[in-house]
C-alpha atoms as a PDB file:
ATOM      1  CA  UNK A   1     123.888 113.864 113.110  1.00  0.00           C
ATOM      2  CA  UNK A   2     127.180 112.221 112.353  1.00  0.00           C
ATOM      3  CA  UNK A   3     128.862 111.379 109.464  1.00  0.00           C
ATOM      4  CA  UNK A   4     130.802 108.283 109.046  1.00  0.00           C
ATOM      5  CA  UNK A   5     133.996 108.422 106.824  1.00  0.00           C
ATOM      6  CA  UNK A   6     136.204 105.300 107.457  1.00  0.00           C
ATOM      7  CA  UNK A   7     136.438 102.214 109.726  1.00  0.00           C
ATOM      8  CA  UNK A   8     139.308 100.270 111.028  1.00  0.00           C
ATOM      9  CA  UNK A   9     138.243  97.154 109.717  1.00  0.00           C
ATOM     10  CA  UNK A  10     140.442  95.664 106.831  1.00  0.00           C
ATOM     11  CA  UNK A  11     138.658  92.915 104.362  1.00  0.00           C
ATOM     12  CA  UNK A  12     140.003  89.511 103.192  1.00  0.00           C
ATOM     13  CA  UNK A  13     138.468  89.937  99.621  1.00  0.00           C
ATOM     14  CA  UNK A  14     137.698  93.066  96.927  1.00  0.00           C
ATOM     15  CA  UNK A  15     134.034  93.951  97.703  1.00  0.00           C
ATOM     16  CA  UNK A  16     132.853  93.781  94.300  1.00  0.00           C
ATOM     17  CA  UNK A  17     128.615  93.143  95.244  1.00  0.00           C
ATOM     18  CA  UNK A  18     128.945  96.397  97.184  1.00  0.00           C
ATOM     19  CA  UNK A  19     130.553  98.497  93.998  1.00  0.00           C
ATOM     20  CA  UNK A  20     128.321  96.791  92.023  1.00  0.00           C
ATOM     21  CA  UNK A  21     125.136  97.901  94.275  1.00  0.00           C
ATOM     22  CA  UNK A  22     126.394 101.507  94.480  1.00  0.00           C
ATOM     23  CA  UNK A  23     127.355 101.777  90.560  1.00  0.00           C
ATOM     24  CA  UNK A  24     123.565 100.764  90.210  1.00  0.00           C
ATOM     25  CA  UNK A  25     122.349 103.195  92.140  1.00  0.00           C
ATOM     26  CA  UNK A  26     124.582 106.413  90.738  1.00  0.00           C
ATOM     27  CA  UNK A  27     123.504 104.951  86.922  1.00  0.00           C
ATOM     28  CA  UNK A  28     119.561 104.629  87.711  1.00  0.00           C
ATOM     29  CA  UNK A  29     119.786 108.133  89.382  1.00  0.00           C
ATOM     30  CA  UNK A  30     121.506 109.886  86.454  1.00  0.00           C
ATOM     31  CA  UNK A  31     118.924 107.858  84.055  1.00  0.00           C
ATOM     32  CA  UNK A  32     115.994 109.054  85.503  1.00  0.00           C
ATOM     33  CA  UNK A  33     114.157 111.443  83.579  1.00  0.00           C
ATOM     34  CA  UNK A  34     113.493 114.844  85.263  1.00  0.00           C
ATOM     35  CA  UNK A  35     116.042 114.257  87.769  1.00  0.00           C
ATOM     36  CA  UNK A  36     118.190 117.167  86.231  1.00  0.00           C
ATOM     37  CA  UNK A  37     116.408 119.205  88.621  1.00  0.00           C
ATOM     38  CA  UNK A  38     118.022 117.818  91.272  1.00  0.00           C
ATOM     39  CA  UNK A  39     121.329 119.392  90.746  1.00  0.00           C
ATOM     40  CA  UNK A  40     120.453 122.413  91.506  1.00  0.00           C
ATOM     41  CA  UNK A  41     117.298 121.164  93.933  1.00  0.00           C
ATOM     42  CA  UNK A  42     114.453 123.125  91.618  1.00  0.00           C
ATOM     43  CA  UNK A  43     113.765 122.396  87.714  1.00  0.00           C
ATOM     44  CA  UNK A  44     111.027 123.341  85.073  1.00  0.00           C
ATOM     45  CA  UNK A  45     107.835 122.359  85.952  1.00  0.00           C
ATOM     46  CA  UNK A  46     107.681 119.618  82.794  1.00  0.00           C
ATOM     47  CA  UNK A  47     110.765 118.210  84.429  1.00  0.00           C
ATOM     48  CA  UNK A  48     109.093 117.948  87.610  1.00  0.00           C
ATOM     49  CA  UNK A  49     105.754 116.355  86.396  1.00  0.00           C
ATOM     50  CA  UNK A  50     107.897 113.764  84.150  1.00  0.00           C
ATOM     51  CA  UNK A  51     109.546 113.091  87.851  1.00  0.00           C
ATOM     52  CA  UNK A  52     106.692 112.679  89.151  1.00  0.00           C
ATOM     53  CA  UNK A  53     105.341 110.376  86.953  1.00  0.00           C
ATOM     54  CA  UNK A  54     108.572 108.067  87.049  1.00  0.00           C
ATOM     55  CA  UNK A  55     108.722 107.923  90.311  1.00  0.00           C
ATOM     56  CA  UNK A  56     104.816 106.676  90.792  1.00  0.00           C
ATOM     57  CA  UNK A  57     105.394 104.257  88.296  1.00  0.00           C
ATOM     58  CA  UNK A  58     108.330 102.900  90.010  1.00  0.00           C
ATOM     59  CA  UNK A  59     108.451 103.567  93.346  1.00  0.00           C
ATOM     60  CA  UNK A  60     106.940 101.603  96.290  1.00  0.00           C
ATOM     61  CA  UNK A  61     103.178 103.328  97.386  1.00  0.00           C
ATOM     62  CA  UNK A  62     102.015 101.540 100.587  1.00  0.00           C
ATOM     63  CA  UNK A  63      98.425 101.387  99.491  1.00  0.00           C
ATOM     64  CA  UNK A  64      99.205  99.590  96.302  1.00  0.00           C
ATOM     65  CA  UNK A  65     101.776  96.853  97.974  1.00  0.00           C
ATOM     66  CA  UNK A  66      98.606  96.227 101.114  1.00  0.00           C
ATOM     67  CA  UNK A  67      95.966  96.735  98.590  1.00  0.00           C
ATOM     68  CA  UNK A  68      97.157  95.120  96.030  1.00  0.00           C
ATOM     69  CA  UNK A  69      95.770  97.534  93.344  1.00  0.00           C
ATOM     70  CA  UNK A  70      96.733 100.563  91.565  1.00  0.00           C
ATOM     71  CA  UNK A  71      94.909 103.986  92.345  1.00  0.00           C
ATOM     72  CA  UNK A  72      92.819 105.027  89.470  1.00  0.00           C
ATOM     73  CA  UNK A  73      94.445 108.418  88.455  1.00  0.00           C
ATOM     74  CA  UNK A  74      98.224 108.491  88.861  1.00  0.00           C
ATOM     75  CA  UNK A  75     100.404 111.557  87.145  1.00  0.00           C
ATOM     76  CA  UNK A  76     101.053 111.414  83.357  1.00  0.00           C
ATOM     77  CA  UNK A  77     104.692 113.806  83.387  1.00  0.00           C
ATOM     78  CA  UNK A  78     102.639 116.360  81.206  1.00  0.00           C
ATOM     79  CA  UNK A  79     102.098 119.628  82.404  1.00  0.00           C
ATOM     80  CA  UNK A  80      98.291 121.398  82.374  1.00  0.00           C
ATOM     81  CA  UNK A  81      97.117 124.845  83.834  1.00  0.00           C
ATOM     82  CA  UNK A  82      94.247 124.870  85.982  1.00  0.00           C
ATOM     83  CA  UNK A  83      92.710 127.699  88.486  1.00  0.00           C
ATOM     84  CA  UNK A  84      95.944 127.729  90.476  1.00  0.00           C
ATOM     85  CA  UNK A  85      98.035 127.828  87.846  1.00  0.00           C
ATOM     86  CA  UNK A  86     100.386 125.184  85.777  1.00  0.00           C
ATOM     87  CA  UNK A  87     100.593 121.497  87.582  1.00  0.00           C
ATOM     88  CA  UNK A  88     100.997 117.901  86.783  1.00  0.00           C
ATOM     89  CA  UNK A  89      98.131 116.358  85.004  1.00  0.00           C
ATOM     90  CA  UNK A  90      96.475 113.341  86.575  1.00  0.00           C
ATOM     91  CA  UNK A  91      94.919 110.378  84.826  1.00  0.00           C
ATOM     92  CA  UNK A  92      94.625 106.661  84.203  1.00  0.00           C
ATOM     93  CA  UNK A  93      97.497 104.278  84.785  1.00  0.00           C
ATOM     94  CA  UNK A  94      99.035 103.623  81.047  1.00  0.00           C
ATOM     95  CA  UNK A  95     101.386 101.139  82.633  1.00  0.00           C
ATOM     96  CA  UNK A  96     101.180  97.916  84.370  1.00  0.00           C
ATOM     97  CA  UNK A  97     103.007  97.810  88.034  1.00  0.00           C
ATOM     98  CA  UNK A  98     103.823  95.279  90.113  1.00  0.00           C
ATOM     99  CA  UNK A  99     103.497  96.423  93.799  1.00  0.00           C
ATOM    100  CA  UNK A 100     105.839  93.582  94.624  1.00  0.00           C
ATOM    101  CA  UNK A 101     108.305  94.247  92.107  1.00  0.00           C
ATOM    102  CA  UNK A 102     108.042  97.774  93.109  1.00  0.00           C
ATOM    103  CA  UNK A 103     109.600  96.825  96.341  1.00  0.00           C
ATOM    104  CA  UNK A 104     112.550  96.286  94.214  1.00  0.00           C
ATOM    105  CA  UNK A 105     112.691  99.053  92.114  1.00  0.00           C
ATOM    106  CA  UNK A 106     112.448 101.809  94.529  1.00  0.00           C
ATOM    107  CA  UNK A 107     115.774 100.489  96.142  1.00  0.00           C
ATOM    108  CA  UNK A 108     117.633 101.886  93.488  1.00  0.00           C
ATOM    109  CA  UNK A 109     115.612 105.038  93.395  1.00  0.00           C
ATOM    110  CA  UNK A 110     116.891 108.529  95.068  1.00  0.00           C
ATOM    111  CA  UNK A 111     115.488 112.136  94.788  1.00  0.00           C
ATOM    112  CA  UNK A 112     118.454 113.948  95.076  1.00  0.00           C
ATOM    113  CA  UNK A 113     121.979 113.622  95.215  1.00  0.00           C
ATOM    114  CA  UNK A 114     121.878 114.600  99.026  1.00  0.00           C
ATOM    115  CA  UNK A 115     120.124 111.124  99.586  1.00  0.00           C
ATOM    116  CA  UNK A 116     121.732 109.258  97.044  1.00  0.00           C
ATOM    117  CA  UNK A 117     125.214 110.120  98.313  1.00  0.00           C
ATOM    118  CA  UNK A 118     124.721 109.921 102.104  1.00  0.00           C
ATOM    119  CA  UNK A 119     123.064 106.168 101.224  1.00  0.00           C
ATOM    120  CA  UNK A 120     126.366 105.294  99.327  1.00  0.00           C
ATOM    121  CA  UNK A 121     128.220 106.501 101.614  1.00  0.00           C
ATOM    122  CA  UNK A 122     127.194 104.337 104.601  1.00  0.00           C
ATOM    123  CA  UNK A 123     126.824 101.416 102.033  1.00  0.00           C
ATOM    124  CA  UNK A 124     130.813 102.179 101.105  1.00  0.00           C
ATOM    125  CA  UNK A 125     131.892 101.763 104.573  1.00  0.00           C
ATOM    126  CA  UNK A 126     130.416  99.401 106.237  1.00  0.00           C
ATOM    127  CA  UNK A 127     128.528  97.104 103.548  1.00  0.00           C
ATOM    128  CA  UNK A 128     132.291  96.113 102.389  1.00  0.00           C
ATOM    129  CA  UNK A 129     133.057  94.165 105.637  1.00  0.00           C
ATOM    130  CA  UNK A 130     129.500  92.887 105.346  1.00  0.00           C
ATOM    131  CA  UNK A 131     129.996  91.313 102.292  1.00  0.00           C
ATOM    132  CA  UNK A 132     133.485  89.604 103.287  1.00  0.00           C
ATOM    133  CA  UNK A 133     131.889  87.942 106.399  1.00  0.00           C
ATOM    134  CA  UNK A 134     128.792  86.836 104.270  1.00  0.00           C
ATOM    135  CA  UNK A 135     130.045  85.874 100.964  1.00  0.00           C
ATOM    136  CA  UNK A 136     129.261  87.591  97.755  1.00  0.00           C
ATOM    137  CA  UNK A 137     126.017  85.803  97.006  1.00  0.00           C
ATOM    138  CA  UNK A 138     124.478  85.523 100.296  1.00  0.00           C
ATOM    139  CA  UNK A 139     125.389  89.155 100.910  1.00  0.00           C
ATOM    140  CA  UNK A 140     123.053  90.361  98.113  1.00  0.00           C
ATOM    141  CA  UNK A 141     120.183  88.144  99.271  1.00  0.00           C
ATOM    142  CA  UNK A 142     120.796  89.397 102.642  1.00  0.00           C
ATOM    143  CA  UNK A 143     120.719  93.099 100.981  1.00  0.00           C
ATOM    144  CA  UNK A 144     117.663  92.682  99.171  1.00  0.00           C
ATOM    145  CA  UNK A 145     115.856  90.854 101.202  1.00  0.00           C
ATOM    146  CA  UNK A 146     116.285  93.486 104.008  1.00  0.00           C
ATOM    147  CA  UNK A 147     115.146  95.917 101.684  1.00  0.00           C
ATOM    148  CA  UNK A 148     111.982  93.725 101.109  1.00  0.00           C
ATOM    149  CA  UNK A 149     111.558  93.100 104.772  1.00  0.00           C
ATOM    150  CA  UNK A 150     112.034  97.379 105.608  1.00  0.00           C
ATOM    151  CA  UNK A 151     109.266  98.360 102.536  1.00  0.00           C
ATOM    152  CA  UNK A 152     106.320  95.443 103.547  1.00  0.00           C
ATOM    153  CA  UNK A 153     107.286  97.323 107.642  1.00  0.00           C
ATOM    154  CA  UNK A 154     106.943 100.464 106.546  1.00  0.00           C
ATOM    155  CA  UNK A 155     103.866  99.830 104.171  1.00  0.00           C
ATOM    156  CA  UNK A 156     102.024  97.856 106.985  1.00  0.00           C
ATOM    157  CA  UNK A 157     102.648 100.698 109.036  1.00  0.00           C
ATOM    158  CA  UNK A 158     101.214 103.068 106.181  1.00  0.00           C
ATOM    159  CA  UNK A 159      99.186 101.039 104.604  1.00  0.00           C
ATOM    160  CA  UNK A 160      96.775 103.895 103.344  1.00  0.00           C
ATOM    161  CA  UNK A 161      99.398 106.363 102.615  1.00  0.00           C
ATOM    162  CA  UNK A 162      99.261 107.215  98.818  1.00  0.00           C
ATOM    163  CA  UNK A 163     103.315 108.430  99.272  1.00  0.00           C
ATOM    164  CA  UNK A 164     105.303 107.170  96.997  1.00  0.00           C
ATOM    165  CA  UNK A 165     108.556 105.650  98.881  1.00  0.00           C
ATOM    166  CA  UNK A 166     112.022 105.282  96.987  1.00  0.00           C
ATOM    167  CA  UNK A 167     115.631 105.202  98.648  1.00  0.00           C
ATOM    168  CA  UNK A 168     117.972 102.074  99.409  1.00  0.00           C
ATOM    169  CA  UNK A 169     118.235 103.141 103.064  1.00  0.00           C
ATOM    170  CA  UNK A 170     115.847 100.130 103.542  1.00  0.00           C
ATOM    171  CA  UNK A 171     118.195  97.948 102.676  1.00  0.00           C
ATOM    172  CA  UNK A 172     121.187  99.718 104.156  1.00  0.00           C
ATOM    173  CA  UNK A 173     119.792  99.812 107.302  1.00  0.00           C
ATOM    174  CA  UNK A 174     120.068  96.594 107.384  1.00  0.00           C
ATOM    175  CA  UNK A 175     123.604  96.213 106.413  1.00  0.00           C
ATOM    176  CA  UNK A 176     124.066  98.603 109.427  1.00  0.00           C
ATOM    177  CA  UNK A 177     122.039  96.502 111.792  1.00  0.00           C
ATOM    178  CA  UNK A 178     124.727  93.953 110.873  1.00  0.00           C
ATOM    179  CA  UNK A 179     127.600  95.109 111.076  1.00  0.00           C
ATOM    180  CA  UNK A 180     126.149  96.432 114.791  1.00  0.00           C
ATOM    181  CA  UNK A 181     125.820  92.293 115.491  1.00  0.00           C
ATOM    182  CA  UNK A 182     129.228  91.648 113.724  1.00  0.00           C
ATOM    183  CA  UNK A 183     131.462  93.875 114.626  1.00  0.00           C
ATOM    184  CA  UNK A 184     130.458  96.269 117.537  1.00  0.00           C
ATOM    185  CA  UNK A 185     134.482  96.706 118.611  1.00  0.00           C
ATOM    186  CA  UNK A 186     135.071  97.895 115.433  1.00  0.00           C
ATOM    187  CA  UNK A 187     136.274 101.488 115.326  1.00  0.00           C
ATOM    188  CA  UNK A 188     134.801 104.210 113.198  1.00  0.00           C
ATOM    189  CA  UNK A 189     136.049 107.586 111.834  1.00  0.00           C
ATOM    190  CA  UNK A 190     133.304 110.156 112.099  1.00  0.00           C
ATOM    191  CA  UNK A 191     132.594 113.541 111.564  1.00  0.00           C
ATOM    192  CA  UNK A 192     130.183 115.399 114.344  1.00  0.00           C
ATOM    193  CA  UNK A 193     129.854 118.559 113.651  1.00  0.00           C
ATOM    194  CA  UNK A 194     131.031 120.911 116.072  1.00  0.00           C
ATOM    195  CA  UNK A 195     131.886 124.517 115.394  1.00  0.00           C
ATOM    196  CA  UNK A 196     133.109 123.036 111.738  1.00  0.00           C
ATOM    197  CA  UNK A 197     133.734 119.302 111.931  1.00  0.00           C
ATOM    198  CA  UNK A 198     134.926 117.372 115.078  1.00  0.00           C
ATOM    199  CA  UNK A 199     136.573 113.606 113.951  1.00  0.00           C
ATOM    200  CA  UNK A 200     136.273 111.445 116.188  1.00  0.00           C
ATOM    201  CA  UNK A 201     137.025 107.791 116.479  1.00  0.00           C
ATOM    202  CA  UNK A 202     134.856 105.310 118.068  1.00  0.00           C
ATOM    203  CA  UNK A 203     133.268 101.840 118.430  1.00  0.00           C
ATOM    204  CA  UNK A 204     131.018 101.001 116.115  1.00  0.00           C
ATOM    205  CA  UNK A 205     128.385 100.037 118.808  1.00  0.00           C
ATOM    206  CA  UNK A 206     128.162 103.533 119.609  1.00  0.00           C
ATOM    207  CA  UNK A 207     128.067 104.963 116.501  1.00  0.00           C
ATOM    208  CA  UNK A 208     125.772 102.619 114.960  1.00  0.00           C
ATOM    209  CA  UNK A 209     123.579 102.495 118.376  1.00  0.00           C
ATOM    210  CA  UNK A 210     123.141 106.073 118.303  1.00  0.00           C
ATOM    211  CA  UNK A 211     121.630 106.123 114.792  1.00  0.00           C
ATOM    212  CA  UNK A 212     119.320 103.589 115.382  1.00  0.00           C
ATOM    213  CA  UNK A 213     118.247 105.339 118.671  1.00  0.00           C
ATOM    214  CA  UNK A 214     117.987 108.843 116.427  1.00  0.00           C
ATOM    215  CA  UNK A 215     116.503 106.721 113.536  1.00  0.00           C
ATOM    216  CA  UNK A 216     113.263 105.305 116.296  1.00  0.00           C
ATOM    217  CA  UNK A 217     112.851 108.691 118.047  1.00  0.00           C
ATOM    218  CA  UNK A 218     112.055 110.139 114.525  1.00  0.00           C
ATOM    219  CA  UNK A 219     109.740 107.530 113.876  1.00  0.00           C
ATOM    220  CA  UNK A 220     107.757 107.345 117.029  1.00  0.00           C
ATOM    221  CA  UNK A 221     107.366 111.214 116.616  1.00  0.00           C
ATOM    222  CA  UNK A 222     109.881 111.799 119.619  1.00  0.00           C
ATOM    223  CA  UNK A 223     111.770 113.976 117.889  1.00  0.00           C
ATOM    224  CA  UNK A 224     111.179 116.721 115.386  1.00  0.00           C
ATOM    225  CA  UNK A 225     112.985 115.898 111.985  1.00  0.00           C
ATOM    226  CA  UNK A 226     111.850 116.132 108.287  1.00  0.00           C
ATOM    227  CA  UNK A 227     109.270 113.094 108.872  1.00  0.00           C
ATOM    228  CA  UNK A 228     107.358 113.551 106.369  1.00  0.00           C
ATOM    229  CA  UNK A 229     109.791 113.107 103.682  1.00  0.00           C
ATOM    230  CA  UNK A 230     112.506 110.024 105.119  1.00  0.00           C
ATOM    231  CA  UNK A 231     110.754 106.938 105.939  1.00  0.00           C
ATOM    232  CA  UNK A 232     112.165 106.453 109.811  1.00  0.00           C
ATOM    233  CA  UNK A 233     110.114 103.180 110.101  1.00  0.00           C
ATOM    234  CA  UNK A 234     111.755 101.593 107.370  1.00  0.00           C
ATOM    235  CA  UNK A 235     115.467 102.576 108.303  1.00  0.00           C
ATOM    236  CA  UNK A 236     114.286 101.065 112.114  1.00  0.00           C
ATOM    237  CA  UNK A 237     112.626  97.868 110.417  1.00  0.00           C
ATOM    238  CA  UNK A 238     115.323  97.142 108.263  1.00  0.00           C
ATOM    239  CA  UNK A 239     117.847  97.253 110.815  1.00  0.00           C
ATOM    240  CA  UNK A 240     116.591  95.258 113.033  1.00  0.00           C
ATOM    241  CA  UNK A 241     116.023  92.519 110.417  1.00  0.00           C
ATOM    242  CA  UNK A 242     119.962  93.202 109.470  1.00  0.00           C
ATOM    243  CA  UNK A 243     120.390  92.149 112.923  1.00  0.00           C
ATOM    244  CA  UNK A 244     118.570  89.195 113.475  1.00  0.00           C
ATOM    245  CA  UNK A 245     119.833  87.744 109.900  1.00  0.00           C
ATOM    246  CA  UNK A 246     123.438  88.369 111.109  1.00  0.00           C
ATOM    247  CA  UNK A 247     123.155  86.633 114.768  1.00  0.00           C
ATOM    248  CA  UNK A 248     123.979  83.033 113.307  1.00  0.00           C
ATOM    249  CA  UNK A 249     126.715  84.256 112.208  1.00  0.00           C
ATOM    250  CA  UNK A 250     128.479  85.936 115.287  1.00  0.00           C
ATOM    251  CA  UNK A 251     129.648  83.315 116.867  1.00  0.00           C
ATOM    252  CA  UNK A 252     132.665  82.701 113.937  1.00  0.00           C
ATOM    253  CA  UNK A 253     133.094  86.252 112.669  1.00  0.00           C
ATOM    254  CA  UNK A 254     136.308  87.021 114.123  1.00  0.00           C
ATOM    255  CA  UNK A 255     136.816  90.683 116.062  1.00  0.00           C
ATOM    256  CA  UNK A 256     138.279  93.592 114.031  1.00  0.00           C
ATOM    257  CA  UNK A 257     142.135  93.920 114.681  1.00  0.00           C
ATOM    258  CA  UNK A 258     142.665  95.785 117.687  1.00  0.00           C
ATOM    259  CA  UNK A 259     143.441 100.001 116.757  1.00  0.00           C
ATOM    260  CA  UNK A 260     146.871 101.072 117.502  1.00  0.00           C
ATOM    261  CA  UNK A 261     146.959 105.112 119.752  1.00  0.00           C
ATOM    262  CA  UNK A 262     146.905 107.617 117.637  1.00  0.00           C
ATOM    263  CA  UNK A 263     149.706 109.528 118.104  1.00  0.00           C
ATOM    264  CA  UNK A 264     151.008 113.093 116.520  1.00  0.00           C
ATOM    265  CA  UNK A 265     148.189 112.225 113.930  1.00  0.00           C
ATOM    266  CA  UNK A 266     150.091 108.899 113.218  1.00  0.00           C
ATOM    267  CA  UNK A 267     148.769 105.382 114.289  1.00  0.00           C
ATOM    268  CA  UNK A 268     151.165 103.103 116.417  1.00  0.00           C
ATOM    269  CA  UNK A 269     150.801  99.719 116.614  1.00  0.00           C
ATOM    270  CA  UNK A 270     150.916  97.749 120.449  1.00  0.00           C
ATOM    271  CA  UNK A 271     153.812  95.426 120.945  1.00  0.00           C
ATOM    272  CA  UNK A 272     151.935  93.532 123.172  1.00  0.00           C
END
């Protein structure tokens, strides 16, 4: 695993789609109910089942996007005690979803602040250049419609799975999968860890190339990871969609500025 933490890659224009995205997703996190829990990665078992409920609600569940229908006992938030002890109480819907619309919604969706920070993270970095090659409007149709195109792949994939799936890394993925296309020279700051942390600086094509490789080991069950809770198929889906919505584009996206040496910690720049 690496971590990315800056690229050499300076924008024409303020990125305001990408704040905008990433202010969404810290506000809908802190509003959702039960997600106090979170903090601390355990909470009360009424905060839990009112988590639970939310997120079925709002969330994208591949049977009801393929199936078009919603199951017939879904979690109310309330708490009951059976023969195992307390748990979440099911019954019938009392809402009215939209499985499409739920694409949507579970972009801005996180369980934690582990996922919603190392999604907003990668968005920060590399979504910014993204959004100055594309322009601000066709950059958020290009966000959200990888985000569409990563939830129908995974839930075609899964279309029986009754898993609720939430996370922008859909969507992200596909901002990555771009910037791959864009602006493979570019060169990234990462963090591998090594002892403590090792930074490194490389090309993006690397960088970005070996998370997509991790990213379709883990979902061809290649590797041993925590599968069943991060949707691998729709990080691998969405980026390849980022790519092939960026290609047009290559030909007049013009390279990154070539890096000066690093040198004494400081960066020179070439004369020549």
């Amino acid at each position: 695993m690496v971590i990315p933490v800056h690229d050499l890659n300076p924008t024409r224009r303020t990125p305001w789609v990408t704040y905008a995205l990433i202010a969404a997703n810290f506000v809908v996190f802190l509003l959702t109910p039960g997600i106090a829990g979170s903090f601390t990665g355990s909470g009360s078992p009424a905060q839990l089942c009112h988590l639970q409920a939310f997120t079925q609600q709002w969330a994208l569940v591949p049977r009801e996007l393929i199936h078009d229908q919603l199951p017939s006992l879904v979690p109310t938030g309330t708490v009951g005690v059976g023969a195992h002890g307390p748990g979440c109480l099911l019954g019938p819907p009392a809402y009215d979803k939209s499985p499409v619309l739920s694409v949507l919604t579970a972009m801005f969706l996180h369980g934690s602040w582990l996922h919603l920070l190392g999604n907003m993270l990668f968005l920060l970095i590399f979504g910014n250049n993204i959004e100055d090659r594309m322009g601000r409007v066709r950059y958020l149709l290009f966000y959200l419609v990888c985000g569409y195109v990563a939830g129908y792949g995974f839930a075609l994939l899964n279309a029986d799975s009754a898993e609720p799936l939430i996370g922008a890394s859909g969507a992200i993925a596909g901002v990555l999968g771009a910037y791959l296309v864009l602006y493979p020279k570019a060169r990234v700051w990462i963090l591998v860890p090594f002892l403590l942390f090792l930074p490194l600086r490389l090309p993006a094509w690397i960088v970005l190339g070996f998370w997509f490789v991790l990213q379709a080991f883990y979902s061809s069950g290649q590797a041993v990871a925590e599968s069943g809770t991060v949707a691998y198929t729709a990080h691998v889906v969405g980026f390849i969609a980022g790519m092939i919505l960026a290609w047009p584009l290559k030909r007049g996206t013009p390279p990154p500025p070539e890096p000066g040496r690093i040198l004494f910690g400081r960066q020179t720049r070439r004369a020549w």
